[in-house]
C-alpha atoms as a PDB file:
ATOM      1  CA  UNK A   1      -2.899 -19.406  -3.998  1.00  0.00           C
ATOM      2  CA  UNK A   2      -1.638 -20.741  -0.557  1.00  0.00           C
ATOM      3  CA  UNK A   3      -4.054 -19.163   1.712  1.00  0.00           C
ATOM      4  CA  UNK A   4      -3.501 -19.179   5.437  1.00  0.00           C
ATOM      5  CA  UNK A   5      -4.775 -16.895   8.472  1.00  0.00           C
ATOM      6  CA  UNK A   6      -2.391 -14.985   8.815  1.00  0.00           C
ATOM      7  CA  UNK A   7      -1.196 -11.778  11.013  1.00  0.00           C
ATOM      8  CA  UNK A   8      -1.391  -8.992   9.294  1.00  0.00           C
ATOM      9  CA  UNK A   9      -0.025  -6.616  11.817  1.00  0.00           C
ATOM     10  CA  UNK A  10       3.550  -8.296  12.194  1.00  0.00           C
ATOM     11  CA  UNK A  11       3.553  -8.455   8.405  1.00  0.00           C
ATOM     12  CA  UNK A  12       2.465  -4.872   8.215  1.00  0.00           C
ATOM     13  CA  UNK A  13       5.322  -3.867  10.630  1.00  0.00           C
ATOM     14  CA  UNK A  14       8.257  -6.141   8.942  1.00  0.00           C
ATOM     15  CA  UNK A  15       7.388  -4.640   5.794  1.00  0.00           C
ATOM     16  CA  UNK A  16       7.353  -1.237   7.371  1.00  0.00           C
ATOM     17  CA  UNK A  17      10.409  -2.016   8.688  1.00  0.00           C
ATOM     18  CA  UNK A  18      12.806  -2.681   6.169  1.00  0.00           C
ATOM     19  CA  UNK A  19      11.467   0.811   4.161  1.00  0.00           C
ATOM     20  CA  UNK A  20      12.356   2.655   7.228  1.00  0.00           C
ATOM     21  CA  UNK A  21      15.489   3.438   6.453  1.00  0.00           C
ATOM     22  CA  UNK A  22      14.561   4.808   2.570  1.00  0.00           C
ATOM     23  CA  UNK A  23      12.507   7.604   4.103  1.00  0.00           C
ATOM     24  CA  UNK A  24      13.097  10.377   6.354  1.00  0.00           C
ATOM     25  CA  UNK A  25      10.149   9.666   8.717  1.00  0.00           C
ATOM     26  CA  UNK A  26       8.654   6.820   9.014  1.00  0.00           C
ATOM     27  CA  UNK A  27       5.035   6.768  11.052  1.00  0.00           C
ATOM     28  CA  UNK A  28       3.640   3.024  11.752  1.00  0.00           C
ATOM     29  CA  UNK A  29      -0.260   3.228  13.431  1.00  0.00           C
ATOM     30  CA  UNK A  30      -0.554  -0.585  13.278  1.00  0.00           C
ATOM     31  CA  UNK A  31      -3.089  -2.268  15.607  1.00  0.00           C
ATOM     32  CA  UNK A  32      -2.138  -5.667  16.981  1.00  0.00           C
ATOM     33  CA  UNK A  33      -3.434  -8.981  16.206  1.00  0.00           C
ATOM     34  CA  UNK A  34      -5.373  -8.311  12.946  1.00  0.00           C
ATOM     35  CA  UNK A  35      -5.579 -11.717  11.801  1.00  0.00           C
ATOM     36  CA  UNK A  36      -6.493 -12.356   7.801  1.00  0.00           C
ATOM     37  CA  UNK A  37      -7.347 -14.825   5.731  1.00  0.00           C
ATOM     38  CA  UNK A  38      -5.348 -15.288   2.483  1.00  0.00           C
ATOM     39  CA  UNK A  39      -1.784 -15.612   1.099  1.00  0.00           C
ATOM     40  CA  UNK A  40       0.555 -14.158   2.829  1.00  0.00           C
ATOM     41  CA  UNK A  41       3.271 -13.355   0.057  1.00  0.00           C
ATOM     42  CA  UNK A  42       0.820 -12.515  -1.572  1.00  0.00           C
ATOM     43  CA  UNK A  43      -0.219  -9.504   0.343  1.00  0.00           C
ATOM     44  CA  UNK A  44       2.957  -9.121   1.580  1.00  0.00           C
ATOM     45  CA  UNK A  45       3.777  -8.048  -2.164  1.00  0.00           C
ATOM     46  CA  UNK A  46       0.700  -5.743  -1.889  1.00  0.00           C
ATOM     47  CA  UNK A  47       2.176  -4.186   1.157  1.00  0.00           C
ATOM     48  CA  UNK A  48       5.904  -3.853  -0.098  1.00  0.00           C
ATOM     49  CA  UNK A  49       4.701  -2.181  -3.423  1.00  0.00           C
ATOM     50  CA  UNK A  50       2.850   0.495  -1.797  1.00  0.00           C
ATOM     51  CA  UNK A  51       5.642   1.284   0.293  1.00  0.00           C
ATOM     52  CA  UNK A  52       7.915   1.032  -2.478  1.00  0.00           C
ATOM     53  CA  UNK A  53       5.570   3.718  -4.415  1.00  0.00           C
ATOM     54  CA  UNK A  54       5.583   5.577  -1.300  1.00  0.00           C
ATOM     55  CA  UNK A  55       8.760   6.230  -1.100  1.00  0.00           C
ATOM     56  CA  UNK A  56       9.813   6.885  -5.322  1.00  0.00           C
ATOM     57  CA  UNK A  57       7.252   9.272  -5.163  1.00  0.00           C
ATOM     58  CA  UNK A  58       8.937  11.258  -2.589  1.00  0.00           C
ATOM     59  CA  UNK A  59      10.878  14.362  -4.729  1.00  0.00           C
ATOM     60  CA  UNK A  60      14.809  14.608  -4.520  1.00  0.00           C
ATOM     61  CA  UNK A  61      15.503  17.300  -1.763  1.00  0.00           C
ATOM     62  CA  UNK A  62      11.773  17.164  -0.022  1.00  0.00           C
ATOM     63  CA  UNK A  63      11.578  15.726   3.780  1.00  0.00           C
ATOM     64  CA  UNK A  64       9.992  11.963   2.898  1.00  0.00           C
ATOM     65  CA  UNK A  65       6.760  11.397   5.440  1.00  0.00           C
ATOM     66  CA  UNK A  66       5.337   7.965   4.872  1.00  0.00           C
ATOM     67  CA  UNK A  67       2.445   7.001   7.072  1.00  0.00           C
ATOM     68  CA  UNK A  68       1.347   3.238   7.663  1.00  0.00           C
ATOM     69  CA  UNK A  69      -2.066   2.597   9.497  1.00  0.00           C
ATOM     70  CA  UNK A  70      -3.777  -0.340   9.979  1.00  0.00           C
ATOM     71  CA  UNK A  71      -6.781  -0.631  11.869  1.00  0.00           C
ATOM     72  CA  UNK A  72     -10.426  -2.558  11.849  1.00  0.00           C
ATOM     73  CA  UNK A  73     -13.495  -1.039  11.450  1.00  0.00           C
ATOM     74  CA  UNK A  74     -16.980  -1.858  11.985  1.00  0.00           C
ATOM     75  CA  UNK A  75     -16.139  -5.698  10.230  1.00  0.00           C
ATOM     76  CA  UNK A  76     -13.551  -4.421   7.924  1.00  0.00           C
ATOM     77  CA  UNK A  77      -9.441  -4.533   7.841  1.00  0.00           C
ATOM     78  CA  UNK A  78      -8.378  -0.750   6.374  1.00  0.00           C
ATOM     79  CA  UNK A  79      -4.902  -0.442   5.582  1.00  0.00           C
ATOM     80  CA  UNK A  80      -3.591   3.058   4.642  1.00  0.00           C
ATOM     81  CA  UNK A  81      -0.549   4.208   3.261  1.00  0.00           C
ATOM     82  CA  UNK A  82       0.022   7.998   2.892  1.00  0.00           C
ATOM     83  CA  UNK A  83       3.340   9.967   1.231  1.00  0.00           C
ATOM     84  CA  UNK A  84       4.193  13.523   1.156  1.00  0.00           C
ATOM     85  CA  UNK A  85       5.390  12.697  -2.252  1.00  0.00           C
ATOM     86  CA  UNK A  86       4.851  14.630  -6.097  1.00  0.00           C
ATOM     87  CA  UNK A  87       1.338  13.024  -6.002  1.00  0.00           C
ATOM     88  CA  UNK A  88      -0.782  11.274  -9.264  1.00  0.00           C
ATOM     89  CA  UNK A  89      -1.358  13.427 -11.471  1.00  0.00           C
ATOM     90  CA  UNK A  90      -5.340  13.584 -12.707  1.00  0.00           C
ATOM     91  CA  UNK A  91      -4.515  12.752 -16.168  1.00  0.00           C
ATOM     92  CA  UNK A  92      -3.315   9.121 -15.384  1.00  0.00           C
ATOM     93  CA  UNK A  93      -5.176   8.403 -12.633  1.00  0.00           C
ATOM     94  CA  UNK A  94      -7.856   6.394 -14.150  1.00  0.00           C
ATOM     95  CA  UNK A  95      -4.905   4.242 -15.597  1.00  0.00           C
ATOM     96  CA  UNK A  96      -2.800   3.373 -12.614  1.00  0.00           C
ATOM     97  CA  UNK A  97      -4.017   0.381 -11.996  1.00  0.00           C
ATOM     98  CA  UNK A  98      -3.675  -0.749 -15.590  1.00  0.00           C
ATOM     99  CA  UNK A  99      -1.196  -3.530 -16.456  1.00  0.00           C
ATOM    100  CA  UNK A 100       1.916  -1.915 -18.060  1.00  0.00           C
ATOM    101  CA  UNK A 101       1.324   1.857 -17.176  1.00  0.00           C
ATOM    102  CA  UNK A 102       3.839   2.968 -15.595  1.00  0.00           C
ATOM    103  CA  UNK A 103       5.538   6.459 -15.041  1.00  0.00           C
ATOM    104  CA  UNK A 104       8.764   5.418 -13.899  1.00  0.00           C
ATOM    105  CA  UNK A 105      11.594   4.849 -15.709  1.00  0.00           C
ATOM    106  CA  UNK A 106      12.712   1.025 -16.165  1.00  0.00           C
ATOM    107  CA  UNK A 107       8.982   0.670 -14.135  1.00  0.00           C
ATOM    108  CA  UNK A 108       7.603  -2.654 -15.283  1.00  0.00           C
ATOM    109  CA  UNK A 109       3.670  -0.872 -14.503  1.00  0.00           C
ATOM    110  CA  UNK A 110       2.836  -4.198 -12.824  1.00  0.00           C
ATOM    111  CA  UNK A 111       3.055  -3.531  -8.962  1.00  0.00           C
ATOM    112  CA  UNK A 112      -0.140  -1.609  -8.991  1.00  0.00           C
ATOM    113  CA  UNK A 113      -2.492  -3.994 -11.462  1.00  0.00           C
ATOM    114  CA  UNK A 114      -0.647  -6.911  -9.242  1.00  0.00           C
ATOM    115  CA  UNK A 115      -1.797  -5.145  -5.857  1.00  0.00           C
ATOM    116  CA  UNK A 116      -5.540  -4.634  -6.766  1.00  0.00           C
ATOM    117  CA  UNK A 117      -5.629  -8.465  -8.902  1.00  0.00           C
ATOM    118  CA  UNK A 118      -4.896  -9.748  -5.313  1.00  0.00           C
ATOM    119  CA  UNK A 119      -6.388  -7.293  -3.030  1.00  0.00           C
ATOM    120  CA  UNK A 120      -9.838  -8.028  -5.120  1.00  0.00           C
ATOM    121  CA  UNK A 121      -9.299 -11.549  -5.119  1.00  0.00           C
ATOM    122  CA  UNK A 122      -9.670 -11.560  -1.633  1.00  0.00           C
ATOM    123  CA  UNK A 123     -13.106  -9.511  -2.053  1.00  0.00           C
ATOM    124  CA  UNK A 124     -11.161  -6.177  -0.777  1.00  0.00           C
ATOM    125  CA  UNK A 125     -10.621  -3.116  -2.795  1.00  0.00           C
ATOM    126  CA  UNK A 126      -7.707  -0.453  -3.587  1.00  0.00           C
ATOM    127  CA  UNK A 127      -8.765   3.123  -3.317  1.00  0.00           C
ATOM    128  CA  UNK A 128      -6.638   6.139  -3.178  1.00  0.00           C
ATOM    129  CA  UNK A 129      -6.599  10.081  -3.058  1.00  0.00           C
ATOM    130  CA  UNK A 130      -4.041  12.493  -4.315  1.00  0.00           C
ATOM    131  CA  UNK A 131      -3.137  15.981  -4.339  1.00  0.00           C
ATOM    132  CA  UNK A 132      -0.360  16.823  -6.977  1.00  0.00           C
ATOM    133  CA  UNK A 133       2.843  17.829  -5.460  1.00  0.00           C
ATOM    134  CA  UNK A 134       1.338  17.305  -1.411  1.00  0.00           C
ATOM    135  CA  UNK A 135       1.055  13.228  -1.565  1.00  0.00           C
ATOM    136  CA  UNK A 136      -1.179  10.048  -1.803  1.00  0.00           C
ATOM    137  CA  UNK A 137      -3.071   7.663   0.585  1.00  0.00           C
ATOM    138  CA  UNK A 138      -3.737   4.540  -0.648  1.00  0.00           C
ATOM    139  CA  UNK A 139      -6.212   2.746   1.214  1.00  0.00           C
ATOM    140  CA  UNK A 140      -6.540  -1.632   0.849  1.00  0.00           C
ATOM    141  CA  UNK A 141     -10.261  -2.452   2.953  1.00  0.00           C
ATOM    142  CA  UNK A 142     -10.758  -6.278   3.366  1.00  0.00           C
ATOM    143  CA  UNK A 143     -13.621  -8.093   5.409  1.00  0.00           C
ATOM    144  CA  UNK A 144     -12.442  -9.565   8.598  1.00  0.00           C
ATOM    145  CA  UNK A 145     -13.715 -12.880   8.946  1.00  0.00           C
ATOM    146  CA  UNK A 146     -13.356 -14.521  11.946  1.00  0.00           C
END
């Protein structure tokens, strides 16, 4: 890994920035100057496949809402990314961030195992909620070291 401080908030935004034209509305909440330590195309991969989810998930013909926050917390770096898309459904959700699983079609089902491999790597986690058929937030925590 080529790890580097790093500032998360411009990459946050540039990533937001090139999906903003896939979805209808396209919400950024990023708070400046959150430095991290780590690689940065590394998380920037994070970053562009939650987006990327984001916005697949989002039905044909439904109004697509995706929501990027990023703010600090008592010592910790939460980013959150929330769709108004079809949502996980229970069955699989235990598996999505398996190597391989994948629900879309020509999906390789390794964005997601990628994401959390290099999200825990950097002693964060991936966590998420979903409703079927309202959405999903994702939410990446990492310490902030200083």
């Amino acid at each position: 890994a080529n790890n580097e401080w790093f500032d998360l908030s411009e990459l946050v935004n540039g990533c937001a920035k090139l999906f903003h034209e896939n979805v209808d509305v396209m919400e950024c909440d990023i708070e400046p100057n959150v430095s991290v330590y780590g690689d940065r195309d590394q998380v920037n991969r994070v970053i562009v496949n939650l987006l990327k989810n984001a916005e697949q998930s989002i039905p044909e013909g439904r109004e697509g809402h995706v929501l990027v926050r990023l703010k600090t917390v008592l010592g910790k770096i939460i980013l959150l990314v929330k769709d108004n898309g079809c949502g996980i459904p229970e069955s699989i959700r235990d598996r999505i961030s398996e190597p391989n699983f994948t629900t879309k079609s020509g999906g390789t089902g390794l964005g997601l195992a990628m994401s959390y491999k290099i999200i825990e790597g950097m002693g964060g986690s991936i966590t998420f909620e979903s409703v079927e058929n309202e959405g999903t937030t994702f939410y990446v925590v990492l310490k902030q070291s200083n």
